[in-house]
Protein backbone atom coordinates (compact mmCIF):
# COMPACT_ATOMS: atom_id res chain seq x y z
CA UNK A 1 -19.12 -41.21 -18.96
CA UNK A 2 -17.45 -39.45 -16.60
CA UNK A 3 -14.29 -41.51 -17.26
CA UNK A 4 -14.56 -41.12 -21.02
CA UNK A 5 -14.62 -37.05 -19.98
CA UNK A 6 -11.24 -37.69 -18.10
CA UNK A 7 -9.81 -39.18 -21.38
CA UNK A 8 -10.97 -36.50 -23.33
CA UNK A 9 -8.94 -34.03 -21.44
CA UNK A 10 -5.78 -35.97 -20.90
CA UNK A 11 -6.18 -36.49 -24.82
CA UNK A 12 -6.10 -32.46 -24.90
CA UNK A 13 -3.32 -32.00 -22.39
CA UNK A 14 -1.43 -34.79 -24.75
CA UNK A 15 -1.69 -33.14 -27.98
CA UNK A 16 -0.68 -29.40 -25.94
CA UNK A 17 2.73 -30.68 -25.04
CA UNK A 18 4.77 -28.64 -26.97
CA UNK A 19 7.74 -30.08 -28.01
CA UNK A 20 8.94 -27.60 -30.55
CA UNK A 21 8.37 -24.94 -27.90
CA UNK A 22 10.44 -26.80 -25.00
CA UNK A 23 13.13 -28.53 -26.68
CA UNK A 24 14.00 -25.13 -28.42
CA UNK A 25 14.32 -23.11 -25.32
CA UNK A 26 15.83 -26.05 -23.73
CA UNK A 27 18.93 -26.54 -26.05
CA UNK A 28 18.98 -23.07 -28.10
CA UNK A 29 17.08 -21.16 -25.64
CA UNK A 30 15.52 -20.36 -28.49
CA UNK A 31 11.55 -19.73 -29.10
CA UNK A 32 10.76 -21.12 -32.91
CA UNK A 33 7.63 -18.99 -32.74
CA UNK A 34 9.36 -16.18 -32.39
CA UNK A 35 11.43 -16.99 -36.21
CA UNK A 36 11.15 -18.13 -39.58
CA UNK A 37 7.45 -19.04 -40.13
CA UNK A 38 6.54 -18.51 -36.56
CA UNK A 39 4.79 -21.85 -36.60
CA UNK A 40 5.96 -24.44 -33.54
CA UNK A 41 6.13 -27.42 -35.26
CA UNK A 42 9.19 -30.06 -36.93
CA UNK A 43 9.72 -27.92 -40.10
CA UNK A 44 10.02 -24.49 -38.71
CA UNK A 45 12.30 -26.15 -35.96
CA UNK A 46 14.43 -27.62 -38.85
CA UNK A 47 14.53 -24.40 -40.66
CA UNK A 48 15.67 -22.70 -37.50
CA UNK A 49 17.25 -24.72 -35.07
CA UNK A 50 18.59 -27.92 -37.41
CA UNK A 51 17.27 -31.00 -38.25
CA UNK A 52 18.66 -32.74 -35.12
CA UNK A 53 16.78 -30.58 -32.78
CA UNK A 54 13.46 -31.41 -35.59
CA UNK A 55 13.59 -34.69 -34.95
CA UNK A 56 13.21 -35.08 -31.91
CA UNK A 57 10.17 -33.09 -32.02
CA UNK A 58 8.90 -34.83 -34.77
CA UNK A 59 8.93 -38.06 -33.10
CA UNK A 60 6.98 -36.54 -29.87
CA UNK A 61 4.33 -34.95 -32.17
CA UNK A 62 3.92 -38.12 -33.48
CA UNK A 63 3.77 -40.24 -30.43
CA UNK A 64 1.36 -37.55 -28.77
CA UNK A 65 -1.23 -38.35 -32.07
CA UNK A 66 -0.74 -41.99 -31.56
CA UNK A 67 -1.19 -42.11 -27.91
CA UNK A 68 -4.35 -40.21 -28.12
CA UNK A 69 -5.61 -42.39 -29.81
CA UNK A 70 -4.61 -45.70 -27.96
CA UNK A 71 -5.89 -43.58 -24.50
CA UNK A 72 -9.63 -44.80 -26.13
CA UNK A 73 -8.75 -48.51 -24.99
CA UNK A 74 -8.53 -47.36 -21.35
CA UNK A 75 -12.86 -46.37 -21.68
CA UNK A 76 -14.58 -48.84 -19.61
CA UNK A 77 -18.08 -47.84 -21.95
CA UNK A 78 -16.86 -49.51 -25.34
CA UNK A 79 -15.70 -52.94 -26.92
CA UNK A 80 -12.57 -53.58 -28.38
CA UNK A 81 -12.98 -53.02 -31.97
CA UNK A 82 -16.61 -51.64 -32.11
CA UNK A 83 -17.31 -48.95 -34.26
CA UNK A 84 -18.02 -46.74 -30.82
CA UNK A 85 -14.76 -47.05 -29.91
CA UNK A 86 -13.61 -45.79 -32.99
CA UNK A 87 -15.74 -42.83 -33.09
CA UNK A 88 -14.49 -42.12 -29.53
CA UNK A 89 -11.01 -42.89 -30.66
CA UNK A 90 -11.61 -39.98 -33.39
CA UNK A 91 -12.85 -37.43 -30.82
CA UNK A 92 -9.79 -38.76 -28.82
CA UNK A 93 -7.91 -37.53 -32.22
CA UNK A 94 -9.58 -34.28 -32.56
CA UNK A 95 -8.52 -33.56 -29.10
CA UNK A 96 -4.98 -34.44 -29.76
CA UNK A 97 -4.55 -32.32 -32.50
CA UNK A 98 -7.02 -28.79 -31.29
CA UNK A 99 -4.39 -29.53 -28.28
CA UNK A 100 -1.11 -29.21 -30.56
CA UNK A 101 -2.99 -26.16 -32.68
CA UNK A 102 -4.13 -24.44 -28.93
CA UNK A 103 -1.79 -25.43 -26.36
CA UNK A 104 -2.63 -24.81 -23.31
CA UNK A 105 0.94 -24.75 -21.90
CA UNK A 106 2.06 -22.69 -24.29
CA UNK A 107 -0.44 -19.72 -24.34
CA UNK A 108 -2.67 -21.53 -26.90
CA UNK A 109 0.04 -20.80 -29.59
CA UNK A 110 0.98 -23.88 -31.68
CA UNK A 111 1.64 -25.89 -34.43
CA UNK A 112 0.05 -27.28 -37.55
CA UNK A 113 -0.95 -30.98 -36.18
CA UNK A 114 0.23 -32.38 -39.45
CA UNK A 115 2.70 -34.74 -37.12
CA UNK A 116 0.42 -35.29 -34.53
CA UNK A 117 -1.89 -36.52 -37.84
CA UNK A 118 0.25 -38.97 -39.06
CA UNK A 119 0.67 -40.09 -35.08
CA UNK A 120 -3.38 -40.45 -34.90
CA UNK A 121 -3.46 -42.16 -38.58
CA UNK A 122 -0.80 -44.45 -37.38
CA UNK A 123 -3.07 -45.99 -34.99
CA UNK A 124 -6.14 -45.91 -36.89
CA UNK A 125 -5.41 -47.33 -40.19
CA UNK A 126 -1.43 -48.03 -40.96
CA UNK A 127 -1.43 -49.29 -44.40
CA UNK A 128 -3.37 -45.75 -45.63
CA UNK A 129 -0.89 -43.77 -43.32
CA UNK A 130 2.10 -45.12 -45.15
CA UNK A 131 0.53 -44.82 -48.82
CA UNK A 132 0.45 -41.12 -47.49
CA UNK A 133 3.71 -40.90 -46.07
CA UNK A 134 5.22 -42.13 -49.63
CA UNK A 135 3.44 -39.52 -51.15
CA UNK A 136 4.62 -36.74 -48.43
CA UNK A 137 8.27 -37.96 -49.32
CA UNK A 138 7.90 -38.31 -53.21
CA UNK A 139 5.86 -34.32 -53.30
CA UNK A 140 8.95 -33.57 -51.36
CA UNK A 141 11.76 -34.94 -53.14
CA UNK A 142 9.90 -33.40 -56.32
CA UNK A 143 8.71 -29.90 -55.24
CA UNK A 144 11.28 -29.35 -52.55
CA UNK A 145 7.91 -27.44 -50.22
CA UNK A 146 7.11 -29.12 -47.05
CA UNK A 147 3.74 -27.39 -46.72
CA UNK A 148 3.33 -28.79 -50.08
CA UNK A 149 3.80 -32.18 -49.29
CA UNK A 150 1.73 -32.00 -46.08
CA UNK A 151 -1.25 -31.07 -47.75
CA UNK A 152 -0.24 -33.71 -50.33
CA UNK A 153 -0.07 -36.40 -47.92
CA UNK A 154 -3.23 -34.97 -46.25
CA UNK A 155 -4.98 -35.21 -49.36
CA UNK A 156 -3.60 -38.83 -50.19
CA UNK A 157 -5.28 -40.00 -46.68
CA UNK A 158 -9.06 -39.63 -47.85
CA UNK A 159 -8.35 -40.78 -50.98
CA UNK A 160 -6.54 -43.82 -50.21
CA UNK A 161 -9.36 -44.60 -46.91
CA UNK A 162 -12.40 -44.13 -49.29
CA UNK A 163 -11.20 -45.59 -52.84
CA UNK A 164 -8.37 -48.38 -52.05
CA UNK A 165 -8.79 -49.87 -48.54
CA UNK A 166 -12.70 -49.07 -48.13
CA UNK A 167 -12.86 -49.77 -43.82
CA UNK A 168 -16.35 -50.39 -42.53
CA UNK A 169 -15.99 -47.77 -40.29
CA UNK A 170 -18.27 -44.60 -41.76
CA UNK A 171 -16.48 -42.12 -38.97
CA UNK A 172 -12.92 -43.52 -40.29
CA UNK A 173 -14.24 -42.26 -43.50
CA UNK A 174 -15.75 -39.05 -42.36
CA UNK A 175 -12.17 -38.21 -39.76
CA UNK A 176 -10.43 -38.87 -42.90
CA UNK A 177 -11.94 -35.92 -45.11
CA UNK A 178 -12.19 -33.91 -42.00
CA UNK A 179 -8.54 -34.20 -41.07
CA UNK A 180 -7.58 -33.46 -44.89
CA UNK A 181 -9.78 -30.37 -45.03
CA UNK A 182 -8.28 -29.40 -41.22
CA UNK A 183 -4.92 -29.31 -42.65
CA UNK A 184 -5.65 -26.97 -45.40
CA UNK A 185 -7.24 -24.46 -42.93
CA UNK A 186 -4.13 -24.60 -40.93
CA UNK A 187 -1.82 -24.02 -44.17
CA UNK A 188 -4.07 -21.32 -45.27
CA UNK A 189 -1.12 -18.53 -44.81
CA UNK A 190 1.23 -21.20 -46.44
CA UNK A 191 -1.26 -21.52 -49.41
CA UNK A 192 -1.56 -17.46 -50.07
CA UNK A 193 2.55 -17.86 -50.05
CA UNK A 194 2.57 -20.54 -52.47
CA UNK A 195 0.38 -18.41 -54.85
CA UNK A 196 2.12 -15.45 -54.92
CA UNK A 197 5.74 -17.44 -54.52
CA UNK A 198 6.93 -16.44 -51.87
CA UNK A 199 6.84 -20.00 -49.90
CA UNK A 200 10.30 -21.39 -48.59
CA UNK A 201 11.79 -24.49 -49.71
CA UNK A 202 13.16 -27.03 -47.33
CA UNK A 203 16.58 -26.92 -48.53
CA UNK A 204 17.91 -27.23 -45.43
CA UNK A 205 16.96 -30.92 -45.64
CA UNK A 206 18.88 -31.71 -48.88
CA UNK A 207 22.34 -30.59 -47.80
């Protein structure tokens, strides 16, 4: 158990690398916290520093989900493929992403997680994370609001676990609901935006 604690933790100190944060001050010397929404993560670096600096960001958010994840397989306590494993592989998740909203090496100030979710849905269940990807994309094309399509796509998750691919896995289920209901908490200031209309579009990605 011991070991499985040691996971835990580098699963934390994963998801707290804070790419937004680092990358910005490394080629703008810029901190993205500091502008626009205030929020480190790929959209606010788009909005602020261009969508060459987001993507790189994006892409390390996502890896940092998806590693946490696989970081399960090094537990000497569970079987390949058990459903222990995957409940460990969800705590392994939860860790990830309470690491990108805390940071720890960036004064506990950080992003959303909704790209370090797609990196931990990658891993767990990839047809489900794509169906929710499309429908990130097609809320985004349509409604032109990221935080939109983020809580679309967190939404379409759940959904698409529970009602179309139906896993075994009770704690897939359960992380899937949890996840969706963890992204709305962490859009809450985006929501009371979006009701009184005062939310940004992402226009800067449809130059």
């Amino acid at each position: 158990m011991l070991t499985n604690g040691i996971i835990l933790i580098c699963a934390y100190l994963l998801g707290s690398i804070p790419s937004a944060v680092w990358i910005g001050k490394a080629l703008h010397g810029v901190d993205v916290r500091e502008h626009g929404s205030k929020n480190a993560g790929t959209n606010n670096t788009m909005r602020v520093l261009g969508v060459a600096t987001g993507i790189p960001v994006l892409l390390i958010d996502v890896f940092k989900g998806f590693a946490a994840i696989k970081l399960g397989l090094l537990s000497p306590v569970y079987e390949a493929g058990s459903n222990a494993l995957v409940t460990f592989q969800l705590v392994l998740g939860f860790a990830a992403i309470a690491g990108h909203i805390f940071p720890i090496f960036a004064g506990f100030r950080g992003g959303k997680g909704v790209a370090t979710a797609v990196g931990i849905l990658l891993a767990l269940h990839l047809p489900a994370t794509l169906v929710s990807i499309a429908v990130f994309f097609l809320t985004l094309c349509i409604s032109k609001y990221a935080s939109v399509s983020s809580l679309m796509m967190g939404t379409a998750f759940p959904v698409s676990i529970i009602f179309i691919f139906k896993p075994d896995s009770i704690s897939l289920k359960i992380f899937s609901v949890v996840v969706c209901v963890l992204l709305f908490a962490t859009h809450h200031a985006n929501i009371a935006r979006l009701l009184k209309g005062e939310e940004s579009k992402a226009t800067f990605l449809f130059h």
